[in-house]
C-alpha atoms as a PDB file:
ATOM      1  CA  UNK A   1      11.632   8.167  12.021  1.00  0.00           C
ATOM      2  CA  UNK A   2       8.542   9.876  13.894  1.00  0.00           C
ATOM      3  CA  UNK A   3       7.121  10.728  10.563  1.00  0.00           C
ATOM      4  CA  UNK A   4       3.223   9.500  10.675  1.00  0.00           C
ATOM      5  CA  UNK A   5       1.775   7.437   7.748  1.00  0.00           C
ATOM      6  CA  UNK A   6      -0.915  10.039   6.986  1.00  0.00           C
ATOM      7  CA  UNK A   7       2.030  12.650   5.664  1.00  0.00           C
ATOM      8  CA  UNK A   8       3.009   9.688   3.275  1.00  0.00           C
ATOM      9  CA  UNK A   9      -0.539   9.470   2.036  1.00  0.00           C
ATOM     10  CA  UNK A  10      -0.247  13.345   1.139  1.00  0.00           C
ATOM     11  CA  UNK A  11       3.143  12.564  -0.473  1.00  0.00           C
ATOM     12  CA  UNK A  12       2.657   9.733  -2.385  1.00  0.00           C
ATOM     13  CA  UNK A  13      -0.870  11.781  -3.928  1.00  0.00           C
ATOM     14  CA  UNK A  14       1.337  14.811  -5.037  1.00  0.00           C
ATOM     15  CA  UNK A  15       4.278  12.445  -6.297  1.00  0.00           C
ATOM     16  CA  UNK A  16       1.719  10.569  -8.429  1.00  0.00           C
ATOM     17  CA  UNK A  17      -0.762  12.830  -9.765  1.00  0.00           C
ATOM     18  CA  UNK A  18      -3.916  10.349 -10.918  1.00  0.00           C
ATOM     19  CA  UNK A  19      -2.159   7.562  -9.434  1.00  0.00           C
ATOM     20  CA  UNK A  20      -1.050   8.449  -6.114  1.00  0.00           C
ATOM     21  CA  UNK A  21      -4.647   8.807  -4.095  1.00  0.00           C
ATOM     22  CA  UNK A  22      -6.338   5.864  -6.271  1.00  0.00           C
ATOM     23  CA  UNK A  23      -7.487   3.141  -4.452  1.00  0.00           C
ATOM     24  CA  UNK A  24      -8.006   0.344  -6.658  1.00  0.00           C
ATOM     25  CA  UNK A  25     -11.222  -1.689  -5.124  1.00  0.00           C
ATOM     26  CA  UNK A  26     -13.598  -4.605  -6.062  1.00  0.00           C
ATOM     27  CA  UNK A  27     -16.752  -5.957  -4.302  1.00  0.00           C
ATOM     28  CA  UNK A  28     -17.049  -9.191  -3.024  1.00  0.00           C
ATOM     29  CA  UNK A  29     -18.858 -10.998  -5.502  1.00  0.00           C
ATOM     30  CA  UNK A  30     -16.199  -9.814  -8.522  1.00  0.00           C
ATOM     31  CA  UNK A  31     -14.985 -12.851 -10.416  1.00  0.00           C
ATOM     32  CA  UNK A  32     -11.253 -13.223  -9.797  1.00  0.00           C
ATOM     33  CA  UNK A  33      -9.949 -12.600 -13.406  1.00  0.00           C
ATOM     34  CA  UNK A  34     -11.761  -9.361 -13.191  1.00  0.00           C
ATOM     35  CA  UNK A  35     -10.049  -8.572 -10.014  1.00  0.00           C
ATOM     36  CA  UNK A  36      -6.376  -9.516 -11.310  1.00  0.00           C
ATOM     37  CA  UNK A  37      -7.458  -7.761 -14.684  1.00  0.00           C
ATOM     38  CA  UNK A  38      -7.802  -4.442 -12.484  1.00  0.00           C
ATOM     39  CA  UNK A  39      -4.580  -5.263 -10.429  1.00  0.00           C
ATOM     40  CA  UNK A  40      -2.720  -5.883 -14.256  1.00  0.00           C
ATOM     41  CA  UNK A  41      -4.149  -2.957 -16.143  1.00  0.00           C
ATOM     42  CA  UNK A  42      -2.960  -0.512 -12.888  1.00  0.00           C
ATOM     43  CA  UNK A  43       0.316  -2.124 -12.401  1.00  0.00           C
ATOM     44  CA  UNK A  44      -0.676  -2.675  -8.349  1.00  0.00           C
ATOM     45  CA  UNK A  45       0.073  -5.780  -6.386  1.00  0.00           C
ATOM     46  CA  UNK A  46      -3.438  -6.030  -5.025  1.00  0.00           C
ATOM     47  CA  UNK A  47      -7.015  -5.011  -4.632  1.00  0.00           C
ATOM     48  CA  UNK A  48      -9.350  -3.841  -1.549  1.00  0.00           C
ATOM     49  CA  UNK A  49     -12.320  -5.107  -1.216  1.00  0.00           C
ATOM     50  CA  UNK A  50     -15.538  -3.485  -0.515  1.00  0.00           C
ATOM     51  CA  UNK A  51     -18.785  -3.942   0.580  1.00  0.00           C
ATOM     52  CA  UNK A  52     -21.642  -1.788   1.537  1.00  0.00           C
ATOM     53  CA  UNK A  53     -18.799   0.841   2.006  1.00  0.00           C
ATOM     54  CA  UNK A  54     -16.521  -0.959   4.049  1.00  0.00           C
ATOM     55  CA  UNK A  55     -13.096  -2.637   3.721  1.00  0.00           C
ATOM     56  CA  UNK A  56     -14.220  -6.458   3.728  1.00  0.00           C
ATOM     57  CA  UNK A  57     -10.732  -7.630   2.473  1.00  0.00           C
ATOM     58  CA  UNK A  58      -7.457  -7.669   0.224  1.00  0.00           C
ATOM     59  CA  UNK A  59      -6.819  -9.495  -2.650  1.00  0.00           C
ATOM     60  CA  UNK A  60      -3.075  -9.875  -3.911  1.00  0.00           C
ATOM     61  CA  UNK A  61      -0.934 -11.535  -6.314  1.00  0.00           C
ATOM     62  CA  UNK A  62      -0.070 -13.671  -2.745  1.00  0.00           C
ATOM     63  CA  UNK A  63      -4.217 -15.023  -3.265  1.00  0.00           C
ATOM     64  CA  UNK A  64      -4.012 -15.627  -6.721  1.00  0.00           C
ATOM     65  CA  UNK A  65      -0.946 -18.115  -6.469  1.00  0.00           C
ATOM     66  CA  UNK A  66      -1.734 -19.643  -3.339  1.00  0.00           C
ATOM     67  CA  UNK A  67      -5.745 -19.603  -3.186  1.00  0.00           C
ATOM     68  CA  UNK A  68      -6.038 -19.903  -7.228  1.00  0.00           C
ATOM     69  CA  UNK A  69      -3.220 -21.381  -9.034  1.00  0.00           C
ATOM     70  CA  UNK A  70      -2.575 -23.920  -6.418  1.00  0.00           C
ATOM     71  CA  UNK A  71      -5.427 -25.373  -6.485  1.00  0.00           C
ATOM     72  CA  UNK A  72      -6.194 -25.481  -9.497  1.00  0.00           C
ATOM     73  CA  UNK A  73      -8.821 -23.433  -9.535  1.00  0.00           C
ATOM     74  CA  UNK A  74     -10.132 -21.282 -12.751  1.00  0.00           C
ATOM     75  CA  UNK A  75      -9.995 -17.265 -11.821  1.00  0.00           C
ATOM     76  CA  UNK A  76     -13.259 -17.098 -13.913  1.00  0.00           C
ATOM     77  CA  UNK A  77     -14.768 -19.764 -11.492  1.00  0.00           C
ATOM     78  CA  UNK A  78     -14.113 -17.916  -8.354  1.00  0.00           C
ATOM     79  CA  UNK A  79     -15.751 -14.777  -6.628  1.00  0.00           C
ATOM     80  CA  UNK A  80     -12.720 -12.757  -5.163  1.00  0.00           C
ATOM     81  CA  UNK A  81     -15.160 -13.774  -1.419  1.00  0.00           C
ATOM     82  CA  UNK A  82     -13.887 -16.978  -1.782  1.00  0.00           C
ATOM     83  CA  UNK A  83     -10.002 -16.516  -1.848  1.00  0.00           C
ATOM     84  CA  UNK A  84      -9.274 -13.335  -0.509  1.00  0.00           C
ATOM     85  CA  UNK A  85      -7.722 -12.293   2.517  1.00  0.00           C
ATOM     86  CA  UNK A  86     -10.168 -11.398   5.407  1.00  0.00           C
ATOM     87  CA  UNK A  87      -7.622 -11.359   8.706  1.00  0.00           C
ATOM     88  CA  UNK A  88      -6.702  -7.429   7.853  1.00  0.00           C
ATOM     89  CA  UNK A  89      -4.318  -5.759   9.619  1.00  0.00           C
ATOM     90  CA  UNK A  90      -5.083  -2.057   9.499  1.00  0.00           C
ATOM     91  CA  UNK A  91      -3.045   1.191  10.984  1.00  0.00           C
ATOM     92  CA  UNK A  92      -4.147   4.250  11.624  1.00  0.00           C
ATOM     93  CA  UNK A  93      -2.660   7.935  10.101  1.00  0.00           C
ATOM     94  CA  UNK A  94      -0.687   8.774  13.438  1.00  0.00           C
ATOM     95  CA  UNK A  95       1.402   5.582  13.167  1.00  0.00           C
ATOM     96  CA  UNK A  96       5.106   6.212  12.210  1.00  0.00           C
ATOM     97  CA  UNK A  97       6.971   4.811   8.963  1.00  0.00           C
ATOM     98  CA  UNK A  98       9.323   3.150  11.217  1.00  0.00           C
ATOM     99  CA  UNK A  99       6.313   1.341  13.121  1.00  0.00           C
ATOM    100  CA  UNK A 100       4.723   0.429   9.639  1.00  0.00           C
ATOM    101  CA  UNK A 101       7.733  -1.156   8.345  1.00  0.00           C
ATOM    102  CA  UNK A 102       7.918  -2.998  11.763  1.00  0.00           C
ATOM    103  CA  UNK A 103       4.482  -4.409  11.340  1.00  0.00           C
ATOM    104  CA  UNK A 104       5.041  -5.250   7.916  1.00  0.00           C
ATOM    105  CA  UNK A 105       8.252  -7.306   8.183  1.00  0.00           C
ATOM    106  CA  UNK A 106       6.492  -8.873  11.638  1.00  0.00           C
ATOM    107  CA  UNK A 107       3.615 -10.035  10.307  1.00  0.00           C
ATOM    108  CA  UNK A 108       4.678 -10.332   6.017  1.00  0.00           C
ATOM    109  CA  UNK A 109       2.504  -8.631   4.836  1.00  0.00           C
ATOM    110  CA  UNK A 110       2.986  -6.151   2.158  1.00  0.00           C
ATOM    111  CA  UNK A 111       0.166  -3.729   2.133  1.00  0.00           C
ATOM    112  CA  UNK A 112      -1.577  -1.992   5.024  1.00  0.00           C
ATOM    113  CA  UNK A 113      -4.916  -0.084   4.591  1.00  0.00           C
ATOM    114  CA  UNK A 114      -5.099   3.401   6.609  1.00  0.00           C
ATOM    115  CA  UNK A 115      -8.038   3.686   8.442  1.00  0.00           C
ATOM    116  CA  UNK A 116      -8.878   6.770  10.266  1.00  0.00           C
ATOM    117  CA  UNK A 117     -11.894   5.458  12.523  1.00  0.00           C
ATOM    118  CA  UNK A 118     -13.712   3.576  10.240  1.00  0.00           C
ATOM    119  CA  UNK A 119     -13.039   5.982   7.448  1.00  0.00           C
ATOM    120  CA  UNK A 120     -10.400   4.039   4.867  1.00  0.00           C
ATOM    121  CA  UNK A 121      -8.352   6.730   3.520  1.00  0.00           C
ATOM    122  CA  UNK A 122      -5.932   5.051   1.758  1.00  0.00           C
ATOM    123  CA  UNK A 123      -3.321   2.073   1.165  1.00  0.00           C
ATOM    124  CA  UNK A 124       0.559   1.984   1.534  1.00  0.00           C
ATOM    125  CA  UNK A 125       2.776  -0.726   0.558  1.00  0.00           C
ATOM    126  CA  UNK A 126       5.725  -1.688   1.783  1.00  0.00           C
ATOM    127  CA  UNK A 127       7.729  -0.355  -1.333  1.00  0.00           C
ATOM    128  CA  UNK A 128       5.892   3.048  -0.301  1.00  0.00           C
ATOM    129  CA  UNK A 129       7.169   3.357   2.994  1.00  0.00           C
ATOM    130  CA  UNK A 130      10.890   2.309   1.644  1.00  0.00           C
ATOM    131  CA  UNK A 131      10.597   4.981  -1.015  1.00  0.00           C
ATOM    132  CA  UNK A 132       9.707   7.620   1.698  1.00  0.00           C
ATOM    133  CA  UNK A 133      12.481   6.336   3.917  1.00  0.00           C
ATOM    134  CA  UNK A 134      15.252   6.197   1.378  1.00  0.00           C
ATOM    135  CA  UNK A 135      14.056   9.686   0.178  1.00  0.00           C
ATOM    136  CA  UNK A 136      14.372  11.379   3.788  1.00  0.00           C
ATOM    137  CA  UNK A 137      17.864   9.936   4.067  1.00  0.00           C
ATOM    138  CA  UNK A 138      18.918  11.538   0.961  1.00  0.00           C
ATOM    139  CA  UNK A 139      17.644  14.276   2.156  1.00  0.00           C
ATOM    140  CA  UNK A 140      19.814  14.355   5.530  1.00  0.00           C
ATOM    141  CA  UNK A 141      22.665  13.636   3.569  1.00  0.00           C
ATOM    142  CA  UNK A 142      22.245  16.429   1.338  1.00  0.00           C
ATOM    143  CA  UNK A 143      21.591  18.276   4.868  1.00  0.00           C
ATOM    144  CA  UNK A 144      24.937  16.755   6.230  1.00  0.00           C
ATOM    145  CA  UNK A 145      26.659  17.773   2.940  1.00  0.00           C
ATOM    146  CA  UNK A 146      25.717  21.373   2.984  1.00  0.00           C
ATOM    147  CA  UNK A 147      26.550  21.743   6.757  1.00  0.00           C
ATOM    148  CA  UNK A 148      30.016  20.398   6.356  1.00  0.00           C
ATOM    149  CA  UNK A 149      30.895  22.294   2.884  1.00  0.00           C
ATOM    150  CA  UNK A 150      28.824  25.400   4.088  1.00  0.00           C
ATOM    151  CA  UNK A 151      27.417  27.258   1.176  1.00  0.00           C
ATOM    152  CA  UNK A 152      29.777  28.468  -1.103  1.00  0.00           C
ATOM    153  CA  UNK A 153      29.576  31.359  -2.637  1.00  0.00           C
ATOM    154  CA  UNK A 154      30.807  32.244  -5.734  1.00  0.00           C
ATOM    155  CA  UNK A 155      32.767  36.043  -6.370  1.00  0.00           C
END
């Protein structure tokens, strides 16, 4: 599939009016709870972080069991700095879905940021990509169908 991620962006934005191009973000110093409050209230599996404009990290679900619950650590306690995830991996618009969903099953990870220079212009998760994948097979199979049945037309 030599479909680039930036045509997914568009896609997801139209499919989700409101929703779609939202990018749910915290700063650095945001206690935890308030974080996971924001990831809750939008139904979204994490958060990006930014600071003076740029993407300075993630924050998932993934942080809040392993760098909160686990040790026993109070999400009111804790500035989302201090457990979330800083090693980003982020792709640019002209990568493919197929190379995206490579990435993402090679390194487990289930969100990537899109960055365009240093210009963040939007998240996909792994359930995104999917979605547009399973969607262009239908698609070809409705393609297939048509082809094989020919149109039919009706006297």
């Amino acid at each position: 599939m030599e479909t680039p991620l930036h045509v997914v962006l568009t896609q997801k934005a139209e499919l989700m009016p409101g929703t779609g191009g939202t990018l749910y973000t915290v700063r650095p110093h945001t206690r935890a709870s308030e974080a996971i409050r924001v990831m809750t209230d939008g139904n979204i599996g994490c958060v990006l972080v930014i600071d003076d404009g740029k993407l300075a990290g993630i924050f998932s679900e993934r942080d809040v069991l392993r760098r909160i619950a686990d040790r026993g650590l109070s999400p009111d306690a804790v500035s989302v700095k201090d457990v979330m995830s800083t090693k980003l991996y982020t792709v640019p618009p002209s990568m493919t879905v197929e190379d995206a969903l490579v990435e993402c099953t090679d390194r487990r990870i289930r969100h990537l940021p899109v960055v365009d220079g240093k210009r963040l212009m939007g998240l996909l998760s792994i359930g995104d990509l999917v979605r547009f994948v399973v969607q262009d097979k239908d698609r070809d199979i409705a393609d297939l169908m048509d082809y094989i049945h020919g149109h039919q037309i009706e006297v």
